[in-house]
Protein backbone atom coordinates (compact mmCIF):
# COMPACT_ATOMS: atom_id res chain seq x y z
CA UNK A 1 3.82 4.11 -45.96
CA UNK A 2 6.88 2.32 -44.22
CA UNK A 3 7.47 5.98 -42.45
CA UNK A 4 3.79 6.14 -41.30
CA UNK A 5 3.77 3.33 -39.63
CA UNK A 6 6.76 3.41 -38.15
CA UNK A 7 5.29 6.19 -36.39
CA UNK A 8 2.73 4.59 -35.15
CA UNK A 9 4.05 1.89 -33.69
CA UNK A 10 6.76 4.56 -31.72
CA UNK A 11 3.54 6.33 -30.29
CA UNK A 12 1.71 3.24 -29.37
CA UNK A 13 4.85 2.06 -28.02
CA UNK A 14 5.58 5.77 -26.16
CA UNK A 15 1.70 5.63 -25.14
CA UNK A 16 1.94 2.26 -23.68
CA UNK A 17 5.12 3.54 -21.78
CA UNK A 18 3.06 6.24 -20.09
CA UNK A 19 0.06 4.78 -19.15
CA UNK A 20 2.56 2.38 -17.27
CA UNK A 21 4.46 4.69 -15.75
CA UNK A 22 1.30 6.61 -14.66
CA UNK A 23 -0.31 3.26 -12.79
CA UNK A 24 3.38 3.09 -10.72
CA UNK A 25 3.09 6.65 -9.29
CA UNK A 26 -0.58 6.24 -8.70
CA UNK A 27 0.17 2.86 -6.60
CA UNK A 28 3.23 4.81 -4.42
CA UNK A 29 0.75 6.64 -2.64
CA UNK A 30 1.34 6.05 1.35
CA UNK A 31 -1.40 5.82 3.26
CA UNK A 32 -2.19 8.93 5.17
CA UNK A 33 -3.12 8.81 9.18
CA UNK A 34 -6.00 11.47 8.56
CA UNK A 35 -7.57 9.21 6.11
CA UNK A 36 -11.43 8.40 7.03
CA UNK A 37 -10.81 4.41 7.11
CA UNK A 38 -7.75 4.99 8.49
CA UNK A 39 -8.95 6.75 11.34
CA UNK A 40 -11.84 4.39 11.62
CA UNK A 41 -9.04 1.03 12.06
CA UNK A 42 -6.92 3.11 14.44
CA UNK A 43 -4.10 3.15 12.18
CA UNK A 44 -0.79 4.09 13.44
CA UNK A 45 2.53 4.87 11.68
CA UNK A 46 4.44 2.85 14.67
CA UNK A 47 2.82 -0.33 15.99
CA UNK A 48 4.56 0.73 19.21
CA UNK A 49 2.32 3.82 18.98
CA UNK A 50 -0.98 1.94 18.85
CA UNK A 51 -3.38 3.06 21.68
CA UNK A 52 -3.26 0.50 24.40
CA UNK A 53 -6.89 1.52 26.39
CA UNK A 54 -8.30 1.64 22.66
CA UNK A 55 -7.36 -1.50 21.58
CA UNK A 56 -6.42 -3.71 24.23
CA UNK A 57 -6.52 -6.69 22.21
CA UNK A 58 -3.20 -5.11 20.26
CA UNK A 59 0.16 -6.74 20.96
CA UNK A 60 3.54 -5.47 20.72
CA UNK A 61 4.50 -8.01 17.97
CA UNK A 62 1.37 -6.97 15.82
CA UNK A 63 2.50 -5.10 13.11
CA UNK A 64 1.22 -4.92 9.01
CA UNK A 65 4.20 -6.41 8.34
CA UNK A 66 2.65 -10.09 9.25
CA UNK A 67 -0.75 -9.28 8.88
CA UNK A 68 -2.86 -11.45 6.35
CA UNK A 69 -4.28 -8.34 4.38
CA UNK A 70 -0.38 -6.87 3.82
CA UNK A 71 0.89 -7.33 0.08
CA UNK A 72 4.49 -7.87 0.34
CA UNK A 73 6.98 -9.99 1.45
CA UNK A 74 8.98 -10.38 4.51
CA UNK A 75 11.83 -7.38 4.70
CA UNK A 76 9.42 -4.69 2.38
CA UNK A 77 10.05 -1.26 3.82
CA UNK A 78 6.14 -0.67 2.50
CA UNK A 79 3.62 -2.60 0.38
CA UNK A 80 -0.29 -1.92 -0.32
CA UNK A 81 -2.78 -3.14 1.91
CA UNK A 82 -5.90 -4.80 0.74
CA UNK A 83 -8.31 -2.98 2.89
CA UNK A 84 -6.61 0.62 1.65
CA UNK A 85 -6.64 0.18 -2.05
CA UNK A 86 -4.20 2.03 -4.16
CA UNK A 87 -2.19 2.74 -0.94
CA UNK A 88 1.16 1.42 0.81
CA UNK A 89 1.31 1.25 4.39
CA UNK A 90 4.60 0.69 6.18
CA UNK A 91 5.57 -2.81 7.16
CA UNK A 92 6.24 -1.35 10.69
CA UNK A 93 2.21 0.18 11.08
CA UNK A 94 -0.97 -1.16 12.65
CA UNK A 95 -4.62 -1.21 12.08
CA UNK A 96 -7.31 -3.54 14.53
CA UNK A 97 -8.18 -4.91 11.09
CA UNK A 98 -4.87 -7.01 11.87
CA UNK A 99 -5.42 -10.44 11.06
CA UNK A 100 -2.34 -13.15 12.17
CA UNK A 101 -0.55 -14.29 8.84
CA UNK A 102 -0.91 -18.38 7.95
């Protein structure tokens, strides 16, 4: 008895493990530029890359980085975005979705 449930509680334990470890590569994606939404919000990699006659209302300091709808904190490398869900974006990228962070 003792040895059965020992083994149950090392697969729950070994299940639990996985299912965790599954959800953390799932939530690494990066956002692709040839996504549909991406393509829709003008996405760029670069802020500095961000087409000027496109968006004209884009400045140089805009960047997802200080945007309201970017997860992380100040000095992430990348962090998900709450418009691309189950994606990181870079903290260096842009989108005309860019809302000024309070």
């Amino acid at each position: 008895m003792i040895s059965n449930r020992r083994v149950f509680m090392m697969t729950v334990a070994a299940t639990g493990a996985g299912a965790t470890l599954l959800q953390s590569a799932h939530a690494q994606a990066t956002l692709d530029v040839k996504d549909p939404q991406a393509v829709a919000l003008g996405y760029v990699v670069d802020t500095a890359k961000a087409d000027a006659k496109k968006y004209p209302k884009h400045g140089a300091d805009q960047k997802c980085s200080n945007c309201a709808l970017y997860q992380g904190k100040a000095g992430d490398a990348t962090a998900p975005c709450t418009l691309f869900a189950g994606k990181l974006v870079p903290g260096k990228a842009w989108c005309s979705a860019w809302v000024k962070k309070a």
